[in-house]
PDB file of N, CA and C in Angstrom:
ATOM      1  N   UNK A   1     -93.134 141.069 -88.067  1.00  0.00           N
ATOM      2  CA  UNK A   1     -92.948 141.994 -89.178  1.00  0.00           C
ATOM      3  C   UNK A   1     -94.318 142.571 -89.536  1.00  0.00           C
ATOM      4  N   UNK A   2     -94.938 143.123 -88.647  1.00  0.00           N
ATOM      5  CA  UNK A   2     -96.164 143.504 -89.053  1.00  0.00           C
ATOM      6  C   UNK A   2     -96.417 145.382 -89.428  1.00  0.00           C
ATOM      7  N   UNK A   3     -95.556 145.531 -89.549  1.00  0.00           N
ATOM      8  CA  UNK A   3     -94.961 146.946 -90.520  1.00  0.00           C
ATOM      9  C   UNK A   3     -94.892 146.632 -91.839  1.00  0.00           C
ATOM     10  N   UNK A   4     -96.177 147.360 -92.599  1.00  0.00           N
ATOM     11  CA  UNK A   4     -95.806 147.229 -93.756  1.00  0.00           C
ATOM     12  C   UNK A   4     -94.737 147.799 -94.433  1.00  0.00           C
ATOM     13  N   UNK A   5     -93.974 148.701 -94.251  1.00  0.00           N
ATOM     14  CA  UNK A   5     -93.153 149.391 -94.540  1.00  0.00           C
ATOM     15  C   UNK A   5     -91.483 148.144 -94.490  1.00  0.00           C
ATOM     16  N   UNK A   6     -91.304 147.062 -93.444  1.00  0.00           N
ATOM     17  CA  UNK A   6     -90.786 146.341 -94.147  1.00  0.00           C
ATOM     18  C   UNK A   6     -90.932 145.279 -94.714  1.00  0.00           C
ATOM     19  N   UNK A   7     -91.949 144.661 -94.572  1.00  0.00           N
ATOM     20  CA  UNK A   7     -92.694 144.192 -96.171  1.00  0.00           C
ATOM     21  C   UNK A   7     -91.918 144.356 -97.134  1.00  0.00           C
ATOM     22  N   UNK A   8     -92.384 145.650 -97.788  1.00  0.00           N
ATOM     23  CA  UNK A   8     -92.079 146.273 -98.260  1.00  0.00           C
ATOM     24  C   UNK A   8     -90.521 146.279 -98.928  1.00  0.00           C
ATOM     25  N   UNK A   9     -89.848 146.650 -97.653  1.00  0.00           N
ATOM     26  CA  UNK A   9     -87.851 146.501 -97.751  1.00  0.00           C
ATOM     27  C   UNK A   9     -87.925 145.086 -98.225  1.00  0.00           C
ATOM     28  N   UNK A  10     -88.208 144.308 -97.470  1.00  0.00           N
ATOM     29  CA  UNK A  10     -87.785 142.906 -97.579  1.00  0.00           C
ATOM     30  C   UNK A  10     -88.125 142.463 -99.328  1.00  0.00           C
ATOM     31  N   UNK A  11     -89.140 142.358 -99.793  1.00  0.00           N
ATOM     32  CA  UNK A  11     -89.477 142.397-101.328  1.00  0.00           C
ATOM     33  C   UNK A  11     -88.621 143.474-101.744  1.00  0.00           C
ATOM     34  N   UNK A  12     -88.463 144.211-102.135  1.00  0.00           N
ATOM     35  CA  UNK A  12     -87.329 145.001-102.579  1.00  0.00           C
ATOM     36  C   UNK A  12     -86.103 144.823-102.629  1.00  0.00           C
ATOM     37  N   UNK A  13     -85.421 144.743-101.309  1.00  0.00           N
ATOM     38  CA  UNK A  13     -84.139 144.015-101.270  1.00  0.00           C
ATOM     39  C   UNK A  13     -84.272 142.666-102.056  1.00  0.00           C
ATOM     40  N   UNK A  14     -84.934 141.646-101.729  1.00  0.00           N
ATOM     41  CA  UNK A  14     -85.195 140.249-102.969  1.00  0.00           C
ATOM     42  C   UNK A  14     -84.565 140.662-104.274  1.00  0.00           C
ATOM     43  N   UNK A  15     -85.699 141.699-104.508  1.00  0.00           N
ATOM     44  CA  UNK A  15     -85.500 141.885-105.942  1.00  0.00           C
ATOM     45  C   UNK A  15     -84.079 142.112-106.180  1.00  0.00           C
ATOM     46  N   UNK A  16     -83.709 143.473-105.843  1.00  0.00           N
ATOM     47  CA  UNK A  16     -82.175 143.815-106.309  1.00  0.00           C
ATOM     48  C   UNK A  16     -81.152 142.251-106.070  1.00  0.00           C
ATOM     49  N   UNK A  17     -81.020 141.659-104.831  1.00  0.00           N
ATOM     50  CA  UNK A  17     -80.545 140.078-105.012  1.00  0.00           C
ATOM     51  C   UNK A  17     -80.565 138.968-106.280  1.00  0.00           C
ATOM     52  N   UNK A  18     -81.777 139.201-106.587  1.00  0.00           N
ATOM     53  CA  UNK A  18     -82.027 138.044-107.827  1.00  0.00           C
ATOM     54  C   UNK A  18     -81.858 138.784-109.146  1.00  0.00           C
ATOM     55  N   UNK A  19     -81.804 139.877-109.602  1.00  0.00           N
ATOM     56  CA  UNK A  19     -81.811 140.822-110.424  1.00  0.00           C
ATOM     57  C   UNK A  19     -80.155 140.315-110.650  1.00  0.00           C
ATOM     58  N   UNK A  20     -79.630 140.889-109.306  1.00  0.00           N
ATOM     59  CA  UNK A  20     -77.847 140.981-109.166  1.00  0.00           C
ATOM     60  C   UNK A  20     -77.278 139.688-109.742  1.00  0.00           C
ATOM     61  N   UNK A  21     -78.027 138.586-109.046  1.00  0.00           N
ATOM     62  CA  UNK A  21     -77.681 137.359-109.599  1.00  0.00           C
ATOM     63  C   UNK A  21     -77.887 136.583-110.757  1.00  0.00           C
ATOM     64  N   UNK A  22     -79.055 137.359-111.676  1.00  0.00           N
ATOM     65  CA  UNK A  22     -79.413 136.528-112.277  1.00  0.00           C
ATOM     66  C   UNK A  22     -78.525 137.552-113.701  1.00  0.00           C
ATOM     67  N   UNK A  23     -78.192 138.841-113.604  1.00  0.00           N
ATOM     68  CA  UNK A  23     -76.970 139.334-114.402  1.00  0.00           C
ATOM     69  C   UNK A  23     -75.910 138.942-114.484  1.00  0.00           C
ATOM     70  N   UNK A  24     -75.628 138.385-113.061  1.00  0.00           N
ATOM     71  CA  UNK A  24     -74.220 137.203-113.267  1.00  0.00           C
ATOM     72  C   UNK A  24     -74.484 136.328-114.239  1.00  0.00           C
ATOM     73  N   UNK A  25     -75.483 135.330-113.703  1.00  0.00           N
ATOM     74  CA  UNK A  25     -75.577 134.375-114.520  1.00  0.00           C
ATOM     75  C   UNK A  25     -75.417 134.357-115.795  1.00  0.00           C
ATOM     76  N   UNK A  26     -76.252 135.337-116.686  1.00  0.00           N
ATOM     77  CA  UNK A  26     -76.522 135.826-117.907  1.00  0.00           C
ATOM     78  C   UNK A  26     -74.899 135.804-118.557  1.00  0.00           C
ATOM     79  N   UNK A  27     -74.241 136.551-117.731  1.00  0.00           N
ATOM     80  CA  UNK A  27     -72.830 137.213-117.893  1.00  0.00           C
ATOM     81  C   UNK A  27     -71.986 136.120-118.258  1.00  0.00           C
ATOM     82  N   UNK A  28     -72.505 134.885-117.366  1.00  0.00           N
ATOM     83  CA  UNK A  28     -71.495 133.644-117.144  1.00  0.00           C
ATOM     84  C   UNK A  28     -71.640 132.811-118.426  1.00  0.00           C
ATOM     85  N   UNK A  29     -72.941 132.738-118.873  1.00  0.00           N
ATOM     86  CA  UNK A  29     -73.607 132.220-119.750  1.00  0.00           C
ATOM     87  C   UNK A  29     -73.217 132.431-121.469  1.00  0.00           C
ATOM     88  N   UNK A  30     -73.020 133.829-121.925  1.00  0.00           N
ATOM     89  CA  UNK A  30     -72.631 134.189-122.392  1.00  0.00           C
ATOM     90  C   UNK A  30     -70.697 133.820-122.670  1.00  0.00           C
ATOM     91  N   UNK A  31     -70.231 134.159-121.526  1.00  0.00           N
ATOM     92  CA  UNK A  31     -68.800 133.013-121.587  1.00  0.00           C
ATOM     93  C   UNK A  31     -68.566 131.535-122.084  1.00  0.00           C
ATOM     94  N   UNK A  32     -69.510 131.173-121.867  1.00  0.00           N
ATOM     95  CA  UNK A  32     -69.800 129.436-121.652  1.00  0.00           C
ATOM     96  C   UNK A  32     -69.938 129.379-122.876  1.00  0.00           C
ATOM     97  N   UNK A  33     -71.181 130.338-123.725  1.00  0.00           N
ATOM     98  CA  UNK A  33     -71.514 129.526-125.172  1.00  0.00           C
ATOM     99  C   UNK A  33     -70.600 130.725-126.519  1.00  0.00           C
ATOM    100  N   UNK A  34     -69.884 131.569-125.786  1.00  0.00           N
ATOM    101  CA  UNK A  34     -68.518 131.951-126.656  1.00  0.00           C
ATOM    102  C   UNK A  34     -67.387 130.627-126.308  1.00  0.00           C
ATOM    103  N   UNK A  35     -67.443 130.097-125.791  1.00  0.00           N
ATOM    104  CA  UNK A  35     -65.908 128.907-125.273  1.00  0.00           C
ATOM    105  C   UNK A  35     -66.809 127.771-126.255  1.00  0.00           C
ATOM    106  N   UNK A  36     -68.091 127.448-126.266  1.00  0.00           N
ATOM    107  CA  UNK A  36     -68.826 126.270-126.971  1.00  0.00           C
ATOM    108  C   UNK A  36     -68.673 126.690-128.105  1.00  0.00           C
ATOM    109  N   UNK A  37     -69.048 127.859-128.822  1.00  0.00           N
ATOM    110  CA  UNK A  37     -69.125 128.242-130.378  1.00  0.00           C
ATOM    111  C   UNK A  37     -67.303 128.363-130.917  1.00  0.00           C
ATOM    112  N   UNK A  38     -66.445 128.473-130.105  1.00  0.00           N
ATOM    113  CA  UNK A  38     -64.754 128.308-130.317  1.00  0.00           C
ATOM    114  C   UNK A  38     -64.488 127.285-130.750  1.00  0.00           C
ATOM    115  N   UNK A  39     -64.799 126.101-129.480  1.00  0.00           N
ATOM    116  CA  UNK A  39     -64.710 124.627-129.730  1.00  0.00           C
ATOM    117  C   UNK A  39     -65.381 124.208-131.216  1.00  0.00           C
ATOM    118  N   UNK A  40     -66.355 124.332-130.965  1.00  0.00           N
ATOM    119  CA  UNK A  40     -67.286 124.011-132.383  1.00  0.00           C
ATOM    120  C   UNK A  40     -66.438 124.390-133.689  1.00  0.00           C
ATOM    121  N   UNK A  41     -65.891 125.359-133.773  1.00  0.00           N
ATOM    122  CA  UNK A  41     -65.324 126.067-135.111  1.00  0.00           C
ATOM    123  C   UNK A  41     -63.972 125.849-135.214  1.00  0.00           C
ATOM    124  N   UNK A  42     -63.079 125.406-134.109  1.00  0.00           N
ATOM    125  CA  UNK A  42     -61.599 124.629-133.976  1.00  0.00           C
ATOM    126  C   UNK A  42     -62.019 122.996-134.352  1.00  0.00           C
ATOM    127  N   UNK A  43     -63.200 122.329-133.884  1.00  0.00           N
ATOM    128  CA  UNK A  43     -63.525 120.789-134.328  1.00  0.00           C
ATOM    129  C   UNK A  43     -64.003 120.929-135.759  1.00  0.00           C
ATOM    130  N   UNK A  44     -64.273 122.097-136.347  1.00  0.00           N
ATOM    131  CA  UNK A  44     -64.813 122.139-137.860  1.00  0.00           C
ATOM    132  C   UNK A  44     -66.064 121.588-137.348  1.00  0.00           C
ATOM    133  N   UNK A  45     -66.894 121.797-136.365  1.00  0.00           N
ATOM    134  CA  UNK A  45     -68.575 121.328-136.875  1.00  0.00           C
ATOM    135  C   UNK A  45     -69.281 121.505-138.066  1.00  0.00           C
ATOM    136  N   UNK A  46     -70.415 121.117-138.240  1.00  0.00           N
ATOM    137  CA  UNK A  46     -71.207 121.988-139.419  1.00  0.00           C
ATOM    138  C   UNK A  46     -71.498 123.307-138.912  1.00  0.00           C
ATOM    139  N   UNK A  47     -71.817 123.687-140.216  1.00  0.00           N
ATOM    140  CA  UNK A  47     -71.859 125.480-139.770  1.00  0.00           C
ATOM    141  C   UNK A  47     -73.196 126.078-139.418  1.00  0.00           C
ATOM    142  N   UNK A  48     -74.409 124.741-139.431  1.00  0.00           N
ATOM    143  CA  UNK A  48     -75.797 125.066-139.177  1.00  0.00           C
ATOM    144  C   UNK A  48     -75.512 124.691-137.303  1.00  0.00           C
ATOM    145  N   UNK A  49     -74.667 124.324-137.150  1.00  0.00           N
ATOM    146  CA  UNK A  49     -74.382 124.015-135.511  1.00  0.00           C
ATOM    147  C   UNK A  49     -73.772 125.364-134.945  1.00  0.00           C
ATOM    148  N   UNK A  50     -73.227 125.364-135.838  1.00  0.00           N
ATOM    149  CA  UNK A  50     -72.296 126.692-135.084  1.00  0.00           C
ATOM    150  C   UNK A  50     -72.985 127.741-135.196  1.00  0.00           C
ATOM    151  N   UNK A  51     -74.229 127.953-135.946  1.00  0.00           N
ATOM    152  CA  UNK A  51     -74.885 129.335-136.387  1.00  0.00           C
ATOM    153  C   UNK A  51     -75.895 129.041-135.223  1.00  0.00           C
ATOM    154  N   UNK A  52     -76.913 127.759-135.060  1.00  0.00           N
ATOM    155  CA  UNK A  52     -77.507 127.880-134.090  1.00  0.00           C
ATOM    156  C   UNK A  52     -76.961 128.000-132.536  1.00  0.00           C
ATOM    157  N   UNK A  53     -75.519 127.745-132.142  1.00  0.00           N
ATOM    158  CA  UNK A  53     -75.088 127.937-131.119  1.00  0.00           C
ATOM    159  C   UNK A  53     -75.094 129.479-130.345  1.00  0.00           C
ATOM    160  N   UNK A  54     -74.802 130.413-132.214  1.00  0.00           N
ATOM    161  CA  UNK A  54     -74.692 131.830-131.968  1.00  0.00           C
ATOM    162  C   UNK A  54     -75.580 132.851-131.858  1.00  0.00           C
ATOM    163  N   UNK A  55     -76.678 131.954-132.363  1.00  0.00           N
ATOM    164  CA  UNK A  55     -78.056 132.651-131.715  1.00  0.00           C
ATOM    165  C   UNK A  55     -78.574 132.513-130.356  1.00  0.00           C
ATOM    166  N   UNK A  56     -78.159 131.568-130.002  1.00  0.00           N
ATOM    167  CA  UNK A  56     -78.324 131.043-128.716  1.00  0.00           C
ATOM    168  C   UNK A  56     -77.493 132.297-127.942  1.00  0.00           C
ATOM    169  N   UNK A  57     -76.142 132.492-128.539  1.00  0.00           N
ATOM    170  CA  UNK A  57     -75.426 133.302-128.079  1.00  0.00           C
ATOM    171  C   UNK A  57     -75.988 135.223-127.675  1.00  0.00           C
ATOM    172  N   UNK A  58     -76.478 135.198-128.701  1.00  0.00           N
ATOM    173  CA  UNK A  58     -77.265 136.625-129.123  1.00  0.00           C
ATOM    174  C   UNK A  58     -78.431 136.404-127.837  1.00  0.00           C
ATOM    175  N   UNK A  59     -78.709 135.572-128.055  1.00  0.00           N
ATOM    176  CA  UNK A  59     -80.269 135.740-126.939  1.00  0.00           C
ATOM    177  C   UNK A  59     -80.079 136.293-125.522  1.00  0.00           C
ATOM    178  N   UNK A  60     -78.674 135.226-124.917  1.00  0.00           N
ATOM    179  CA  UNK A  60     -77.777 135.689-124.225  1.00  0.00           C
ATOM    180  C   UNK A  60     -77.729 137.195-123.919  1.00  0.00           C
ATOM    181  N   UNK A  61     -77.165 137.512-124.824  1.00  0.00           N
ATOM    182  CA  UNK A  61     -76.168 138.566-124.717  1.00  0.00           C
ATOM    183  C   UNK A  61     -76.961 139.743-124.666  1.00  0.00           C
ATOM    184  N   UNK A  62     -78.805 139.434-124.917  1.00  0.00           N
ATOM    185  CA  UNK A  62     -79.667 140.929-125.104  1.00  0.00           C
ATOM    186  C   UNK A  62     -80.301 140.672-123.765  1.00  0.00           C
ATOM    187  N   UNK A  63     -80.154 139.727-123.031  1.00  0.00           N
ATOM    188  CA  UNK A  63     -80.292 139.505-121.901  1.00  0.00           C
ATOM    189  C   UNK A  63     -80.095 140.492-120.827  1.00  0.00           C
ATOM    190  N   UNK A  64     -78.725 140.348-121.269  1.00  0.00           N
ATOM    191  CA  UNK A  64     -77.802 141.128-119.967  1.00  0.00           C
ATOM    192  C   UNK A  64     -78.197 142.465-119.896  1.00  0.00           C
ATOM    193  N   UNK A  65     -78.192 143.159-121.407  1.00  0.00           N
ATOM    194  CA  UNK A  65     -79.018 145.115-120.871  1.00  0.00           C
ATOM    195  C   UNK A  65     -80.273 144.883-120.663  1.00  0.00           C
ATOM    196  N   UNK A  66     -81.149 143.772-120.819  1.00  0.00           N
ATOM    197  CA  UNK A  66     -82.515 144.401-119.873  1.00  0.00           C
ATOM    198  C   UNK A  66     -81.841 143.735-118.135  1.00  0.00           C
ATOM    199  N   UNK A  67     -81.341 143.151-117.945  1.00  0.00           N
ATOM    200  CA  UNK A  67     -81.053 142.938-116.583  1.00  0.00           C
ATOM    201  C   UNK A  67     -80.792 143.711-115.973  1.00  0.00           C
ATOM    202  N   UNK A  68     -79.814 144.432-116.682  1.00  0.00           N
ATOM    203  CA  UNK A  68     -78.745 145.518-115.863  1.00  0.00           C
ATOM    204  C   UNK A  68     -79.577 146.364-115.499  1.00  0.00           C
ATOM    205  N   UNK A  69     -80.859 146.993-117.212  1.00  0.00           N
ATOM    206  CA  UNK A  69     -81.594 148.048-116.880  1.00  0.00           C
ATOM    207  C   UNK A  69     -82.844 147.680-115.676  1.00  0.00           C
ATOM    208  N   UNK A  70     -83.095 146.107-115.378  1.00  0.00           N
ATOM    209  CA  UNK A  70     -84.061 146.091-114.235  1.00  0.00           C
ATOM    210  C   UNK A  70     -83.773 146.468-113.529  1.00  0.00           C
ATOM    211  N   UNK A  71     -82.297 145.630-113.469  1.00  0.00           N
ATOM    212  CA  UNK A  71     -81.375 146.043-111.547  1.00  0.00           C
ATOM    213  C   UNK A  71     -81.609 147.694-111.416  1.00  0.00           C
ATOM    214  N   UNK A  72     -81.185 147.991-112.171  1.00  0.00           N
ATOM    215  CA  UNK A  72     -80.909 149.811-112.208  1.00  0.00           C
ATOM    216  C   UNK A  72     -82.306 150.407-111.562  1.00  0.00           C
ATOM    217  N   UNK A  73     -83.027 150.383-111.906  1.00  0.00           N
ATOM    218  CA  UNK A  73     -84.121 150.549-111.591  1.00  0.00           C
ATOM    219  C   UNK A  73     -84.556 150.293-110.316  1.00  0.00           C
ATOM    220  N   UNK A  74     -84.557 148.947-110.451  1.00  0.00           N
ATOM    221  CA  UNK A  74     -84.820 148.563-108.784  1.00  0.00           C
ATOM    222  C   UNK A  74     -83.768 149.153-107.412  1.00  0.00           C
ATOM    223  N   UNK A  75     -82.785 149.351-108.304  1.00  0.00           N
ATOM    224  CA  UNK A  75     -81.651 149.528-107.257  1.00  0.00           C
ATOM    225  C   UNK A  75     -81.657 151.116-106.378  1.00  0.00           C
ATOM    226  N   UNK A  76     -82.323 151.557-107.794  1.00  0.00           N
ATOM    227  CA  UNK A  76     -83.131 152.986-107.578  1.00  0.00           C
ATOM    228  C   UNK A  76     -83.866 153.182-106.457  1.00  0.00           C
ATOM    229  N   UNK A  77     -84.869 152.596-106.724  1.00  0.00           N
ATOM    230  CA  UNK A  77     -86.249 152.150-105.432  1.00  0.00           C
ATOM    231  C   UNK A  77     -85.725 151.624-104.185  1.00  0.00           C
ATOM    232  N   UNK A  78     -84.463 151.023-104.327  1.00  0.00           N
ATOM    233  CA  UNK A  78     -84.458 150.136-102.724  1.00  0.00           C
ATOM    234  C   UNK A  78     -83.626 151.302-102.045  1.00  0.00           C
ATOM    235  N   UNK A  79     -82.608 152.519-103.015  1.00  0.00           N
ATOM    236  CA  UNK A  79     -81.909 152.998-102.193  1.00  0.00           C
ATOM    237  C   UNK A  79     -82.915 154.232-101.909  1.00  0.00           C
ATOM    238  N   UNK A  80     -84.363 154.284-102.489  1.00  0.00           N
ATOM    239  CA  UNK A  80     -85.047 156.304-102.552  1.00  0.00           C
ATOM    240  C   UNK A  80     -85.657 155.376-101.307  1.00  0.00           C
ATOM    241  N   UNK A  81     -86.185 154.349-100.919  1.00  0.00           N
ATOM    242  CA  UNK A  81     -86.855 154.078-100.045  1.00  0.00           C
ATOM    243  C   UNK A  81     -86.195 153.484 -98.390  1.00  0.00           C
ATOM    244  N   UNK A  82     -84.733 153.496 -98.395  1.00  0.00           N
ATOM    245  CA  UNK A  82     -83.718 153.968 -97.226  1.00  0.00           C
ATOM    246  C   UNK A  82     -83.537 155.123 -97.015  1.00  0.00           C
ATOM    247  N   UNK A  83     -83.293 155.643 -98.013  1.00  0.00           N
ATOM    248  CA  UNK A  83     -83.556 157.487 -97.942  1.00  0.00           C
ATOM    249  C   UNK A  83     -84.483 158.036 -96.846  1.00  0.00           C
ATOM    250  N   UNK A  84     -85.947 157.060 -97.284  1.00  0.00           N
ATOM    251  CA  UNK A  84     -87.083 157.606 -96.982  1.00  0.00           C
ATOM    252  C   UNK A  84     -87.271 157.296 -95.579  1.00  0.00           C
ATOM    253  N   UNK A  85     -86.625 156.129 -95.257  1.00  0.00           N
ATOM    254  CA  UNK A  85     -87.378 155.288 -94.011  1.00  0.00           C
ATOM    255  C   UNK A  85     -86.345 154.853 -93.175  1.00  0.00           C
ATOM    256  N   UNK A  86     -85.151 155.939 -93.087  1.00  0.00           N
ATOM    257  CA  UNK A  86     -84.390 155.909 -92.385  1.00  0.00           C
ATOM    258  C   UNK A  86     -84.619 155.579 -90.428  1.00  0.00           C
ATOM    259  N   UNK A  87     -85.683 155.488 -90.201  1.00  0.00           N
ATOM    260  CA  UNK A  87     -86.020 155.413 -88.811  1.00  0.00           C
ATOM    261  C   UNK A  87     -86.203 153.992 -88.680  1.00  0.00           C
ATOM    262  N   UNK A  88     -86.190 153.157 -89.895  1.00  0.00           N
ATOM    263  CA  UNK A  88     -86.118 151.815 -89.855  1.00  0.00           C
ATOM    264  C   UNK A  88     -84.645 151.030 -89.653  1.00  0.00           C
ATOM    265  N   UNK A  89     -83.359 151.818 -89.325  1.00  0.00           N
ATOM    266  CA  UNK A  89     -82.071 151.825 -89.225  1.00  0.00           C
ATOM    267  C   UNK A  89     -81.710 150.700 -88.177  1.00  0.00           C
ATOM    268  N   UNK A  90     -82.392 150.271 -87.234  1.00  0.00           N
ATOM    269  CA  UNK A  90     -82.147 149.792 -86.372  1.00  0.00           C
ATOM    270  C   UNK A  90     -82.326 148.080 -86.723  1.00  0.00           C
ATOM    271  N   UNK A  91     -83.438 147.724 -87.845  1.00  0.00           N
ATOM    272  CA  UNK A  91     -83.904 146.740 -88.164  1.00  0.00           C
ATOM    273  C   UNK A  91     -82.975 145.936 -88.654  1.00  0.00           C
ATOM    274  N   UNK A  92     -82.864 144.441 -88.882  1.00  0.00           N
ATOM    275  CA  UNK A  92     -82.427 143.915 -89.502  1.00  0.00           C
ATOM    276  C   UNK A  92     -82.788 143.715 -91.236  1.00  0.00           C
ATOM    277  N   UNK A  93     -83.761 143.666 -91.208  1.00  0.00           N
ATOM    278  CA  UNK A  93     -84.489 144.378 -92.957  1.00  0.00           C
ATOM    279  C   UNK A  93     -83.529 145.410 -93.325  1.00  0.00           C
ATOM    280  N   UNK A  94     -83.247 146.514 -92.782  1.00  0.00           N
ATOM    281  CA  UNK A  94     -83.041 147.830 -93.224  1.00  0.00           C
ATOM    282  C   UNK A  94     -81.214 147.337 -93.310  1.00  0.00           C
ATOM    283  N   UNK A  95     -80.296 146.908 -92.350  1.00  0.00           N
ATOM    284  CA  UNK A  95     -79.471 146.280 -92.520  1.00  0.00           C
ATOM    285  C   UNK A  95     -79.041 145.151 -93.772  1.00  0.00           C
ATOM    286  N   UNK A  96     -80.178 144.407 -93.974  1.00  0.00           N
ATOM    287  CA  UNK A  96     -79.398 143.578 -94.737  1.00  0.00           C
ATOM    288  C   UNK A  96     -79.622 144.241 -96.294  1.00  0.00           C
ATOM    289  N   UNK A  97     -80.660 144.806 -96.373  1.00  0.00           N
ATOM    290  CA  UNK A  97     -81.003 146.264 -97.769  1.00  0.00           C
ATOM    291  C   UNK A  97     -79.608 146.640 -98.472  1.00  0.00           C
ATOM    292  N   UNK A  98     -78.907 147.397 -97.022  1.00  0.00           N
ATOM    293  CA  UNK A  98     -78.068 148.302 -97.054  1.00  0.00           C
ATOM    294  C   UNK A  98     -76.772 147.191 -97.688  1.00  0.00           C
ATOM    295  N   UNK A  99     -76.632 145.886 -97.289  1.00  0.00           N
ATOM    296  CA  UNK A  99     -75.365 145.164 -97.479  1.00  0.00           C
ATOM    297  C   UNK A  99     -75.962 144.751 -99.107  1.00  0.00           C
ATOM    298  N   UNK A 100     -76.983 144.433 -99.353  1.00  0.00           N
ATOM    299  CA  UNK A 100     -77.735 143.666-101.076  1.00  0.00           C
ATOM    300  C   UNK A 100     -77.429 144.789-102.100  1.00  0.00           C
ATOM    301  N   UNK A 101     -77.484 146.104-101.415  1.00  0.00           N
ATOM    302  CA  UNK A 101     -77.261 147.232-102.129  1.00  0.00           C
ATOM    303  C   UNK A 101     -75.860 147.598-102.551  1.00  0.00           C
ATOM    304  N   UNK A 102     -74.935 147.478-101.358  1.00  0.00           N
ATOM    305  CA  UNK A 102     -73.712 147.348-101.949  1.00  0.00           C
ATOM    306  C   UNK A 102     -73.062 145.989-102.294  1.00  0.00           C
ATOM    307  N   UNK A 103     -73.605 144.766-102.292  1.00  0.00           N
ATOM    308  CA  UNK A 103     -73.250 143.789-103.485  1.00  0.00           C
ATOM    309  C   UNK A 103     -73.305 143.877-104.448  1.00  0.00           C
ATOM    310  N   UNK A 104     -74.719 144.714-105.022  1.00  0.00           N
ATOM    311  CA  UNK A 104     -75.407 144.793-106.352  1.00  0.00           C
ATOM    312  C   UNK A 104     -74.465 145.813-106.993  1.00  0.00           C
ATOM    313  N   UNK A 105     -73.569 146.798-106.701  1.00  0.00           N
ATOM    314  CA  UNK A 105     -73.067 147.726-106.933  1.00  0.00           C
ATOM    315  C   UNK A 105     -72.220 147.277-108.069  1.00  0.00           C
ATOM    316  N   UNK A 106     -71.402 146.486-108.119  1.00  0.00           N
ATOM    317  CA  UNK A 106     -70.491 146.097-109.572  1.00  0.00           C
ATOM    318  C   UNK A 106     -71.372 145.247-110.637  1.00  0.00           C
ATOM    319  N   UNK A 107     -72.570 145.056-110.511  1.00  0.00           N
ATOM    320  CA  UNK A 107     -73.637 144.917-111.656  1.00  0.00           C
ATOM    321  C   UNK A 107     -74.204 146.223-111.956  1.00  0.00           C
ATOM    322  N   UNK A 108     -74.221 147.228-111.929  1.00  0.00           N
ATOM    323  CA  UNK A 108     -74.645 148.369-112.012  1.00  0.00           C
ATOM    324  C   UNK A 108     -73.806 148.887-113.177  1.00  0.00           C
ATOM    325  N   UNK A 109     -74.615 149.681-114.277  1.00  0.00           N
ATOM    326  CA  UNK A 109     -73.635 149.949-115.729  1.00  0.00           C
ATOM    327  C   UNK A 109     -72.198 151.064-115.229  1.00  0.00           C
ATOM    328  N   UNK A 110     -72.647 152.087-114.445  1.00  0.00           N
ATOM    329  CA  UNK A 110     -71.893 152.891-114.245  1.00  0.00           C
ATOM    330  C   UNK A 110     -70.512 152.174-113.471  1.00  0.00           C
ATOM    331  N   UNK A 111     -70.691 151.473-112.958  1.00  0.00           N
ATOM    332  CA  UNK A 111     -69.640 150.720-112.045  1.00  0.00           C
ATOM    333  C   UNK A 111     -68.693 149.288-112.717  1.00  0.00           C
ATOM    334  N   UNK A 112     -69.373 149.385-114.197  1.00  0.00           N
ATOM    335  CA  UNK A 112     -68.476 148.211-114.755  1.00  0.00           C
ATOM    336  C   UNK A 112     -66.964 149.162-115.542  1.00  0.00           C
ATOM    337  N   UNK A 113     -65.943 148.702-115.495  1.00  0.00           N
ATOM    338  CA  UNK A 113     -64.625 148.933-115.782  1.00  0.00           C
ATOM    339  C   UNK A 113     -64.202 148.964-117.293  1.00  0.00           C
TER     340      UNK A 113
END
């Protein structure tokens, strides 16, 4: 791999991957401590439990638009730079880009339902 140019792809593609995944997570996370703050308030906890659960919740939840807006971004860059370096088509870098790119696609704001 002594082309910097996929260097380059390869860090890029990463990114959009862990970006993609780590918006799941966020996403999942957010589920988890709405189902914990339910429980809590059906068991009657105290309400200093249940308030700190929901901040926890909030932290969460401001999470997810800077994620989305990283991915977005990045997702930007990995597809202007296939655009660009289309003669790299043959590569396996440039291949697996192209498949991270359309995984990442239903984390993307425009593409949620």
């Amino acid at each position: 791999m002594s082309d910097p140019r996929l260097r380059q792809l390869s860090i890029k593609t990463g990114v959009v991957k862990r970006l993609s995944k780590e918006k799941t997570v966020y996403e999942k996370e957010v589920e988890t401590q709405r189902n914990r703050i339910d429980k809590l308030k059906a068991s009657g906890s105290d309400d200093h439990d249940i308030r700190k659960q929901e901040e926890v919740l909030q932290e969460s939840l401001m999470m997810v638009p800077d994620c989305q807006r990283r991915l977005a971004k990045a997702y930007e860059e990995l597809s202007e730079m296939l655009k660009n370096e289309e003669e790299l088509k043959e590569c396996e870098q440039y291949t697996a880009a192209v498949a991270v790119l359309e995984d990442a696609k239903v984390n993307l704001p425009q593409y949620q339902s």
